[in-house]
C-alpha atoms as a PDB file:
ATOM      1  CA  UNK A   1      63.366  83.327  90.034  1.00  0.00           C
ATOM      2  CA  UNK A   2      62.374  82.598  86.223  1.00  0.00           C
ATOM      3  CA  UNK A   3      64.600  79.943  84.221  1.00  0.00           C
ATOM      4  CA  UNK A   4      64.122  83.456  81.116  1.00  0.00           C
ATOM      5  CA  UNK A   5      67.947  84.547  80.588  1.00  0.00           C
ATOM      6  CA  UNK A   6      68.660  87.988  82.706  1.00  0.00           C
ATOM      7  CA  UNK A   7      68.546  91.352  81.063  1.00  0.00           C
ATOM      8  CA  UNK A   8      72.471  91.666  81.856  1.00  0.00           C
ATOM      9  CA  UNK A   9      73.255  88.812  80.016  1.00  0.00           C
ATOM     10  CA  UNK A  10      74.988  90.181  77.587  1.00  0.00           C
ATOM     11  CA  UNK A  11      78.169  90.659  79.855  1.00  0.00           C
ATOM     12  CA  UNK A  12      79.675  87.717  78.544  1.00  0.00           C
ATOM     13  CA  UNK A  13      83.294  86.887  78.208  1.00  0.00           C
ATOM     14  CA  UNK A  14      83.551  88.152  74.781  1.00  0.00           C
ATOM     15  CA  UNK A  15      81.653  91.262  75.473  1.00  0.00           C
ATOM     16  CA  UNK A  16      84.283  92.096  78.274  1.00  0.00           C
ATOM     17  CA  UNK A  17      87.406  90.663  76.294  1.00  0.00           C
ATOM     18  CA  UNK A  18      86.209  93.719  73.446  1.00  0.00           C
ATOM     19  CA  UNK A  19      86.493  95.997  76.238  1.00  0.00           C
ATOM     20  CA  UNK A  20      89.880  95.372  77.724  1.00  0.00           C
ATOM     21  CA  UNK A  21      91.753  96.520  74.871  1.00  0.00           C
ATOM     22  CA  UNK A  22      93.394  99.803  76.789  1.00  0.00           C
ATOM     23  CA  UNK A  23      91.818  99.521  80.160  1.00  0.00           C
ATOM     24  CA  UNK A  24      93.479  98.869  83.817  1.00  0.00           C
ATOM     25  CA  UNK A  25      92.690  95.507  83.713  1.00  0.00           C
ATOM     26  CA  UNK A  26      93.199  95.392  80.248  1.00  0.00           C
ATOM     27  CA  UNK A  27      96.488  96.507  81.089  1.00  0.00           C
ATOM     28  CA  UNK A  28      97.264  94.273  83.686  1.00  0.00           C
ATOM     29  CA  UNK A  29      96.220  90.867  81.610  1.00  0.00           C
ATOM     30  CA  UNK A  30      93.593  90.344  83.406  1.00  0.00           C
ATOM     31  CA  UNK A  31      91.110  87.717  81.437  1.00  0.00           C
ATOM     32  CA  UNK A  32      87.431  86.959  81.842  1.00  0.00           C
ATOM     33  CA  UNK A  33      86.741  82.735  81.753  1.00  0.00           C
ATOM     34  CA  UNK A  34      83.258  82.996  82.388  1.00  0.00           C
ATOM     35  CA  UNK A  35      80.683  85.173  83.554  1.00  0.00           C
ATOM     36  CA  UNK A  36      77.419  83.561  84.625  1.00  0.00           C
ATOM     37  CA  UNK A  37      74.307  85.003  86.310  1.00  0.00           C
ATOM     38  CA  UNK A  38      75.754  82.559  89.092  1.00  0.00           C
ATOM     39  CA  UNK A  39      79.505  83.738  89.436  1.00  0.00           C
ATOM     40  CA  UNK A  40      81.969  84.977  87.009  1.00  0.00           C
ATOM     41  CA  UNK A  41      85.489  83.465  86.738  1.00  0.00           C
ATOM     42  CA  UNK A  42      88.885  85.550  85.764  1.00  0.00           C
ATOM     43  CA  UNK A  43      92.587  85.170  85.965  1.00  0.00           C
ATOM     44  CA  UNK A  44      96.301  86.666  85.637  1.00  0.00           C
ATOM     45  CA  UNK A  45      99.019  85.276  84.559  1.00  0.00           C
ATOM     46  CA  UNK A  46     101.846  86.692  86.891  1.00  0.00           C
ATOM     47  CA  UNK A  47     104.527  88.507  85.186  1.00  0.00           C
ATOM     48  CA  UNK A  48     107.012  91.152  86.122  1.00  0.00           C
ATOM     49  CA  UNK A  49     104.444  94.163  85.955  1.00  0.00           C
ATOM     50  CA  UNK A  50     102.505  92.488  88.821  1.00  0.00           C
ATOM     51  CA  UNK A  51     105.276  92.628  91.349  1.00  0.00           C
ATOM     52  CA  UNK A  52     106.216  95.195  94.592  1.00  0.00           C
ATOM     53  CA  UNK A  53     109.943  95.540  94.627  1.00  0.00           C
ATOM     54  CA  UNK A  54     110.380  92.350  96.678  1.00  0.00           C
ATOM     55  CA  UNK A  55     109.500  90.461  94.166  1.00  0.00           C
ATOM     56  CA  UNK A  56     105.838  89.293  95.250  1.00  0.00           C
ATOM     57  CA  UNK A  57     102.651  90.165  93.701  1.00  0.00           C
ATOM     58  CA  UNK A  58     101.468  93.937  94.674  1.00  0.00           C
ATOM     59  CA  UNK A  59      98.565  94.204  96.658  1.00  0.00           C
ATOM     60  CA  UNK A  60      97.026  96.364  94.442  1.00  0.00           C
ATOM     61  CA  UNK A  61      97.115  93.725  91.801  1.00  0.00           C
ATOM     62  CA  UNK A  62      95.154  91.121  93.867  1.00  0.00           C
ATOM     63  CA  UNK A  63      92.416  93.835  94.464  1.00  0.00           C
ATOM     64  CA  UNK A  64      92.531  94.964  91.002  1.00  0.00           C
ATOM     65  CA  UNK A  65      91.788  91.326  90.000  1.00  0.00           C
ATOM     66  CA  UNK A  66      89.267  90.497  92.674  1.00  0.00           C
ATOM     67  CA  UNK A  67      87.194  93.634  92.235  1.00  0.00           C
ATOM     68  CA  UNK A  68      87.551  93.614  87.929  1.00  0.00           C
ATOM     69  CA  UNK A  69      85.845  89.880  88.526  1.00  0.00           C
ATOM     70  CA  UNK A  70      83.350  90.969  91.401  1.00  0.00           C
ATOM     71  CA  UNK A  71      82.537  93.795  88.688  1.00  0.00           C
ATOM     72  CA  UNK A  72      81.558  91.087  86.087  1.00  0.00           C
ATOM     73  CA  UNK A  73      79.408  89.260  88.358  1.00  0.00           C
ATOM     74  CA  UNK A  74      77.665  92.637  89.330  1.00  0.00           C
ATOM     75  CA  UNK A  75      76.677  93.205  85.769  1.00  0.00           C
ATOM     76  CA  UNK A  76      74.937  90.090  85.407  1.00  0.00           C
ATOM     77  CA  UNK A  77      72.461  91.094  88.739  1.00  0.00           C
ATOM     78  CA  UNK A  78      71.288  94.963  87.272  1.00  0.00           C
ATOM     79  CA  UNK A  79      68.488  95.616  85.721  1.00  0.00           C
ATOM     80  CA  UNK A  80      68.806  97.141  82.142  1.00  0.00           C
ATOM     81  CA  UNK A  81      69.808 101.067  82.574  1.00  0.00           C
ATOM     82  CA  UNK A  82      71.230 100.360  85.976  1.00  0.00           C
ATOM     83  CA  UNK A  83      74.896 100.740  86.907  1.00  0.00           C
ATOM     84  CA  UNK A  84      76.817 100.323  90.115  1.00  0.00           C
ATOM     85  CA  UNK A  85      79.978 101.458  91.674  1.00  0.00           C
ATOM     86  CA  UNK A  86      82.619 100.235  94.485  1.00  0.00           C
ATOM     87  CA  UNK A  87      81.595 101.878  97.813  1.00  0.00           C
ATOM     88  CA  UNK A  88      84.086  99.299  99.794  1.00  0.00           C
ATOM     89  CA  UNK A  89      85.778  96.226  99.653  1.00  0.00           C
ATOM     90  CA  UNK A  90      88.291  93.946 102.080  1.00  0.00           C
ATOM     91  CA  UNK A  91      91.217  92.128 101.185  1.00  0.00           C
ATOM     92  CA  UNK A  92      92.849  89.243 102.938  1.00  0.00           C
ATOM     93  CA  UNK A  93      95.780  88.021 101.224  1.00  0.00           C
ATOM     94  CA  UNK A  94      97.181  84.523 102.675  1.00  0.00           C
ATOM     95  CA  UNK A  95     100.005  83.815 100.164  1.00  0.00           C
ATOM     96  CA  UNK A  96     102.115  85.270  98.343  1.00  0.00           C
ATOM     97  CA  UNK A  97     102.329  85.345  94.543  1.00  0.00           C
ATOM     98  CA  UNK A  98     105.381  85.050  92.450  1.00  0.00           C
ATOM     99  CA  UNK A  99     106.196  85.649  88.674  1.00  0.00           C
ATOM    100  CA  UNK A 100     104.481  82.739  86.698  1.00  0.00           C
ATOM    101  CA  UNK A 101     101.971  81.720  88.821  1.00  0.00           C
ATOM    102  CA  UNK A 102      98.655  81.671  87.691  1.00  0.00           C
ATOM    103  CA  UNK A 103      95.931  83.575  90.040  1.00  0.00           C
ATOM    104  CA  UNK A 104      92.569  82.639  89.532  1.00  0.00           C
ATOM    105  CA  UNK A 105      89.332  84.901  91.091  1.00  0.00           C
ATOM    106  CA  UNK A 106      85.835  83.149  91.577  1.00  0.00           C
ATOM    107  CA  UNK A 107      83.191  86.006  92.352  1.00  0.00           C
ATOM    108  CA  UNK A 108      79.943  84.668  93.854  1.00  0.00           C
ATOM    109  CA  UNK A 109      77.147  87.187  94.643  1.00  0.00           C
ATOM    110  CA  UNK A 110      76.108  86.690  98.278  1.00  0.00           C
ATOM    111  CA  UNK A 111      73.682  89.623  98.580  1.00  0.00           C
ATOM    112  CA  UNK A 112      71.366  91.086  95.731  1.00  0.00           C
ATOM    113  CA  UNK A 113      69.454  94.043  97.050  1.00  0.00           C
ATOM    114  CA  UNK A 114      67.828  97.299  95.559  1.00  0.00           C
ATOM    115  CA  UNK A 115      70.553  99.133  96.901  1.00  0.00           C
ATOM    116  CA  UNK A 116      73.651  97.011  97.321  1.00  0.00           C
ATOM    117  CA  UNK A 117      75.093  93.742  95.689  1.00  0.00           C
ATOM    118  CA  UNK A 118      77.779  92.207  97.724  1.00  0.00           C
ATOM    119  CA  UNK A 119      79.994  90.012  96.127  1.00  0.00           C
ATOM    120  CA  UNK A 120      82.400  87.236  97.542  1.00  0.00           C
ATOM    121  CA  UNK A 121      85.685  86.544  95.790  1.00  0.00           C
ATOM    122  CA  UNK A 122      88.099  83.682  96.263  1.00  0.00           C
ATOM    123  CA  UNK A 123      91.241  83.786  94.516  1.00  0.00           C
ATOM    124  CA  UNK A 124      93.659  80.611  94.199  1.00  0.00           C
ATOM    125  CA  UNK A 125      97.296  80.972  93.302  1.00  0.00           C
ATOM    126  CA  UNK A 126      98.677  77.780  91.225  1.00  0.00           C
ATOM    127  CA  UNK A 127     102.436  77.216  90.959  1.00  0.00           C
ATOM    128  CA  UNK A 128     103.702  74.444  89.828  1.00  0.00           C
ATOM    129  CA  UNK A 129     100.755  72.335  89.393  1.00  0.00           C
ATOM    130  CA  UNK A 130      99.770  72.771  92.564  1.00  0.00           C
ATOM    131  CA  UNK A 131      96.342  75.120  94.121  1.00  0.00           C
ATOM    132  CA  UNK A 132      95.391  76.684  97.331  1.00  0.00           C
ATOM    133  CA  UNK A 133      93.598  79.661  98.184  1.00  0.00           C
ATOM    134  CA  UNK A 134      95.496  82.745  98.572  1.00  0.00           C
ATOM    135  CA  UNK A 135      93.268  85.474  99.055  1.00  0.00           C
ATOM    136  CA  UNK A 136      89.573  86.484  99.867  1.00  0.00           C
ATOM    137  CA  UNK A 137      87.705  90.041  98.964  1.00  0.00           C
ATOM    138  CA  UNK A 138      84.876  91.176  99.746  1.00  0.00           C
ATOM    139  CA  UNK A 139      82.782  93.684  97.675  1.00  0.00           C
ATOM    140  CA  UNK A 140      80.076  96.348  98.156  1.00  0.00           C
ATOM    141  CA  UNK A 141      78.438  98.014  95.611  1.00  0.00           C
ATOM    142  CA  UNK A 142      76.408 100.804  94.939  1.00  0.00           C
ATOM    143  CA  UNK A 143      73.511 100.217  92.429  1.00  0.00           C
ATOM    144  CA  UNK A 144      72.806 103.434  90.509  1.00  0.00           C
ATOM    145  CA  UNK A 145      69.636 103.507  89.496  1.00  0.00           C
ATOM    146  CA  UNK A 146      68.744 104.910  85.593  1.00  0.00           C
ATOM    147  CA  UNK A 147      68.861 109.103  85.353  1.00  0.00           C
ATOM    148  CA  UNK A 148      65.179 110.661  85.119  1.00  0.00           C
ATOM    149  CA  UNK A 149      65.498 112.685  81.835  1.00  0.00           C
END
């Protein structure tokens, strides 16, 4: 692989903070730290929209945040013209999240193919000073290739 920056390198976090603005994860505070060709880096802070009726943080919410992040890493592995979509992911959640905590996603590319880019994301809760993993997701997508005019 060339040290020359990758075509997708303009998904950036200030590329995808000017996109958020009215969009699910927009809407559900989710914010980009960094996205590198490498791994890309996002977080919630847990508030009262992000909870089930028991008070804990709704699955949905973890996904939402896992596969939003796995999305930004994606990005940075097309090709120019190329676009992708979810065809599957898994969710193991090991703690639970409560309102205030910080949840932080890490999405690392483990496979890069023509067809398929699978994408591992860890996601730490911190409360209270204190981090440990509390969730893993993996991600399969579908790499659309450019429409033939």
């Amino acid at each position: 692989m060339s040290d020359a920056p990758h075509p997708s390198s303009t998904i950036t976090p200030e590329s995808v903070r000017a996109f958020l603005p009215g969009s699910f994860p927009g809407d559900l505070g989710i914010e980009p730290l960094e996205v590198e060709d490498t791994h890309s880096r996002g977080r919630i802070v847990v508030d009262e929209r992000h909870l089930h009726p028991g008070g804990f943080v709704h699955g949905g919410v973890w996904t939402a945040l896992g596969d939003t992040v796995a999305a930004w890493a994606t990005f940075r592995q097309l090709e120019p013209g190329y676009d992708f979509t979810t065809i599957e992911l898994k969710l193991n959640v090991f703690g639970s999240g409560l309102d205030g905590d910080q949840l932080l996603a890490v999405a690392t590319p483990l496979h890069v193919g023509r067809n398929t880019v699978v994408i591992e994301v860890k996601i730490d809760r911190t409360r209270g000073g204190e981090s440990k993993l509390a969730a893993n997701l993996i991600v399969t997508q579908f790499v659309i290739a450019p429409r033939t005019a």
